[in-house]
N, C-alpha and C. Protein backbone atom coordinates (compact mmCIF):
# COMPACT_ATOMS: atom_id res chain seq x y z
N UNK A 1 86.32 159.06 146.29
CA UNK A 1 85.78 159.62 145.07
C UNK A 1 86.35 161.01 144.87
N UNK A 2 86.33 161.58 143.51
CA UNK A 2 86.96 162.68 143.20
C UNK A 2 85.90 163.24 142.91
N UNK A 3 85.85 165.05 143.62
CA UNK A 3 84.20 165.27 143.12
C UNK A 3 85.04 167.12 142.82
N UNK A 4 84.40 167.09 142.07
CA UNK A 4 85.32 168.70 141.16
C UNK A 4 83.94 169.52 141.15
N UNK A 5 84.60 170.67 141.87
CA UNK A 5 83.39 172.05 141.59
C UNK A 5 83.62 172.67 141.11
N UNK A 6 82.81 173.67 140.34
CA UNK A 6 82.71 174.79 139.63
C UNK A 6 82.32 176.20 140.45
N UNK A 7 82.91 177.03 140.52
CA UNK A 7 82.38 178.46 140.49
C UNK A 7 82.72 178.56 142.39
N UNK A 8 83.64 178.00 143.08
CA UNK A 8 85.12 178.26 142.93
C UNK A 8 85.50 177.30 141.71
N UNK A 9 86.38 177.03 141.22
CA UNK A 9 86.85 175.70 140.48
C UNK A 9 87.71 175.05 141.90
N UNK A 10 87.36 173.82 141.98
CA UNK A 10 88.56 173.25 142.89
C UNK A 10 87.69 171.85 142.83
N UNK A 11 88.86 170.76 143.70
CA UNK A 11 88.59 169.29 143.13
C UNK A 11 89.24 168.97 145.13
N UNK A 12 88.27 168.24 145.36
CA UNK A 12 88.06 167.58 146.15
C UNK A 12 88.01 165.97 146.31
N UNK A 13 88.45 165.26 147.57
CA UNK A 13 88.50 163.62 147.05
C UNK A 13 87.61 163.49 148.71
N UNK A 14 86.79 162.25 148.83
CA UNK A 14 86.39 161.49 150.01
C UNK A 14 85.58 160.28 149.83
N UNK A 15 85.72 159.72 150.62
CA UNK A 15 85.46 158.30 150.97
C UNK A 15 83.79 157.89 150.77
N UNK A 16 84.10 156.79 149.78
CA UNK A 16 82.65 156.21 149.69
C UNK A 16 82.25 155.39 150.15
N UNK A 17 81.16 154.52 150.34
CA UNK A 17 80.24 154.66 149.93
C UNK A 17 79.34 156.13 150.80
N UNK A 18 78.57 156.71 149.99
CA UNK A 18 78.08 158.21 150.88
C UNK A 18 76.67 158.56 149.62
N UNK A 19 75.76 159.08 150.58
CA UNK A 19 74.41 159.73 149.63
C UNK A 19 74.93 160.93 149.14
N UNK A 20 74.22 161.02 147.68
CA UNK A 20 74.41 162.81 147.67
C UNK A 20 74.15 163.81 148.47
N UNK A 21 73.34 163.51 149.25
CA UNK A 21 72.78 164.52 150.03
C UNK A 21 73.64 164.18 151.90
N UNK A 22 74.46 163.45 151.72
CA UNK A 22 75.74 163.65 152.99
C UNK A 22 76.55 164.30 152.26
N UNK A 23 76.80 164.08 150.76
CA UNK A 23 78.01 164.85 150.31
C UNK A 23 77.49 166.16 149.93
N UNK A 24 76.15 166.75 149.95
CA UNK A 24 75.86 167.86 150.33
C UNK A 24 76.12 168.61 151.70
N UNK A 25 75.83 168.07 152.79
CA UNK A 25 75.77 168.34 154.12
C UNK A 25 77.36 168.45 154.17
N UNK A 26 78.63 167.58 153.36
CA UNK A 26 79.83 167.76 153.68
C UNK A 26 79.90 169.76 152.66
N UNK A 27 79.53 169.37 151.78
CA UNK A 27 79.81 170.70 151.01
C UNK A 27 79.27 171.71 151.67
N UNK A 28 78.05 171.91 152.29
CA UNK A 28 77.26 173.04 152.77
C UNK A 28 76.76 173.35 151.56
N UNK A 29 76.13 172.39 150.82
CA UNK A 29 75.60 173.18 149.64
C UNK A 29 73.92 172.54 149.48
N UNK A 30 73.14 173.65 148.71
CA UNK A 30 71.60 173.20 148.79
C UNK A 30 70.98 172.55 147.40
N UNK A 31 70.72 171.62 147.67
CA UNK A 31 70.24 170.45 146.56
C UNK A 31 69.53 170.96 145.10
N UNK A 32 69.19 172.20 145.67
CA UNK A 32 67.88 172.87 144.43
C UNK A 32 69.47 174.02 143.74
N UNK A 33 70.36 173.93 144.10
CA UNK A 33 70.99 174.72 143.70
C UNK A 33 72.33 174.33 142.66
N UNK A 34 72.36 173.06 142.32
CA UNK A 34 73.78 172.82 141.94
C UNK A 34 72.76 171.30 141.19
N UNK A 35 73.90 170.92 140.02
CA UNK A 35 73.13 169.73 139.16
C UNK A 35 74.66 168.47 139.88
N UNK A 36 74.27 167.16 140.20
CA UNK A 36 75.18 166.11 140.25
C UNK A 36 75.84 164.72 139.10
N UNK A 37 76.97 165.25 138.43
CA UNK A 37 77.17 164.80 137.92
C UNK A 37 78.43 163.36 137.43
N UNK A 38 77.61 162.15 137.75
CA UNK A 38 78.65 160.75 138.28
C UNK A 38 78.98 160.14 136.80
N UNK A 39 80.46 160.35 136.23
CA UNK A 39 81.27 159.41 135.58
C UNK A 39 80.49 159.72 134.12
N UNK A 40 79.92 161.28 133.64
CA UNK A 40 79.33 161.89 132.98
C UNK A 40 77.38 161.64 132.72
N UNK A 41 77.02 161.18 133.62
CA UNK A 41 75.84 161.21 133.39
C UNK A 41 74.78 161.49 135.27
N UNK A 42 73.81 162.24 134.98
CA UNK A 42 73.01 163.13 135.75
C UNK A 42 72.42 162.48 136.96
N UNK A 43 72.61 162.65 137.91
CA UNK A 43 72.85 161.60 139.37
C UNK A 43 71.43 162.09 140.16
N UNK A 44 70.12 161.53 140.14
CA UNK A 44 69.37 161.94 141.11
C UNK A 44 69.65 162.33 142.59
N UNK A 45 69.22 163.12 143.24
CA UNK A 45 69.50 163.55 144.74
C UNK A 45 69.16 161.94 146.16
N UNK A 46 68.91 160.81 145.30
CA UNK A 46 68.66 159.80 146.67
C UNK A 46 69.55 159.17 146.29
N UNK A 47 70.61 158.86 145.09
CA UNK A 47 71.56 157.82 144.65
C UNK A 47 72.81 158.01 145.54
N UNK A 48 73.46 156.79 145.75
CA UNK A 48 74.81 156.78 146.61
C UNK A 48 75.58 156.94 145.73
N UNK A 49 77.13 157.38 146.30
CA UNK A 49 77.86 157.40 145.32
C UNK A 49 79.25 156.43 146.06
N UNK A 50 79.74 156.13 145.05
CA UNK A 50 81.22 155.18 145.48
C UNK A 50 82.73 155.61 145.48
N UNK A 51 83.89 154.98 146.19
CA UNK A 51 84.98 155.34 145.84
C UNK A 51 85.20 155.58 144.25
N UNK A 52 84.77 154.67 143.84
CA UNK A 52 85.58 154.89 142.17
C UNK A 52 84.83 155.66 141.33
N UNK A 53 84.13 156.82 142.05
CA UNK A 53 83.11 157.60 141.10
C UNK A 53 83.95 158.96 141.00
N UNK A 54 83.73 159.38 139.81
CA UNK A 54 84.11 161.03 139.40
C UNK A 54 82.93 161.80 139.72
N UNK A 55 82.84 162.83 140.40
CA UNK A 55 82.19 163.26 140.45
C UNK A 55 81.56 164.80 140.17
N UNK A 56 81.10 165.74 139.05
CA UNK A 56 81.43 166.85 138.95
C UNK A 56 79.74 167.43 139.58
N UNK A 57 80.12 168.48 140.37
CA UNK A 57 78.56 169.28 140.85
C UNK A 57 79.05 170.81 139.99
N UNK A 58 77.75 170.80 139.57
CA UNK A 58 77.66 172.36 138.79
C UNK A 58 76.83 172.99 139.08
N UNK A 59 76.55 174.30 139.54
CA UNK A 59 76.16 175.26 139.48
C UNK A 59 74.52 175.24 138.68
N UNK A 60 73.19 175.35 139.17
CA UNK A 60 72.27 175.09 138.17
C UNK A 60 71.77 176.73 137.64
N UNK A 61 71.97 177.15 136.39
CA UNK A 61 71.73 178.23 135.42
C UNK A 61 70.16 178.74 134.69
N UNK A 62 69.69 179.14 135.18
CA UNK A 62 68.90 179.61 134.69
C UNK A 62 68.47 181.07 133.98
N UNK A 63 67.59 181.10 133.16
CA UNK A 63 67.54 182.64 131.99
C UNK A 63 66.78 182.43 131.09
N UNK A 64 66.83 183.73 130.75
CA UNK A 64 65.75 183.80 129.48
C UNK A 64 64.92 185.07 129.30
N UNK A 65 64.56 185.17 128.54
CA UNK A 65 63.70 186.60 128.32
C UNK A 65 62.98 186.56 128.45
C-alpha cells in the first residue's frame, strides 16, 4: 500500500494486509492525532487496510475563537 503524509510531506509504501493501528505503531504516530484516509474516504482506527489501498494520514486541525 502507498500511504502519503503530510507535515513532513513524504510517501511511503508497505505490505498488506495490516490494522491501522500496526501502521501506526510502524509510523510512531498517535491515533488521536492524525485523520486516516483509504482511496478518499475516512478509515475508522479498527479497519485493516490492503495492498491495493492509497493511503493518505493527515494531520488533525483544530481552532477557533
Amino acid at each position: 500500500m502507498i500511504v502519503r503524509l503530510r507535515n513532513p510531506s513524504r510517501e511511503l509504501t508497505f505490505r498488506g494486509p495490516m490494522s491501522v493501528a500496526k501502521l501506526f505503531n510502524q509510523l510512531e504516530l498517535q491515533r488521536e492525532s492524525v485523520l486516516v484516509i483509504r482511496n478518499g474516504t475516512l478509515v475508522p482506527g479498527d479497519a485493516m487496510l490492503d495492498d491495493a489501498d492509497e493511503i493518505e494520514v493527515r494531520p488533525v486541525i483544530s481552532g477557533g475563537a
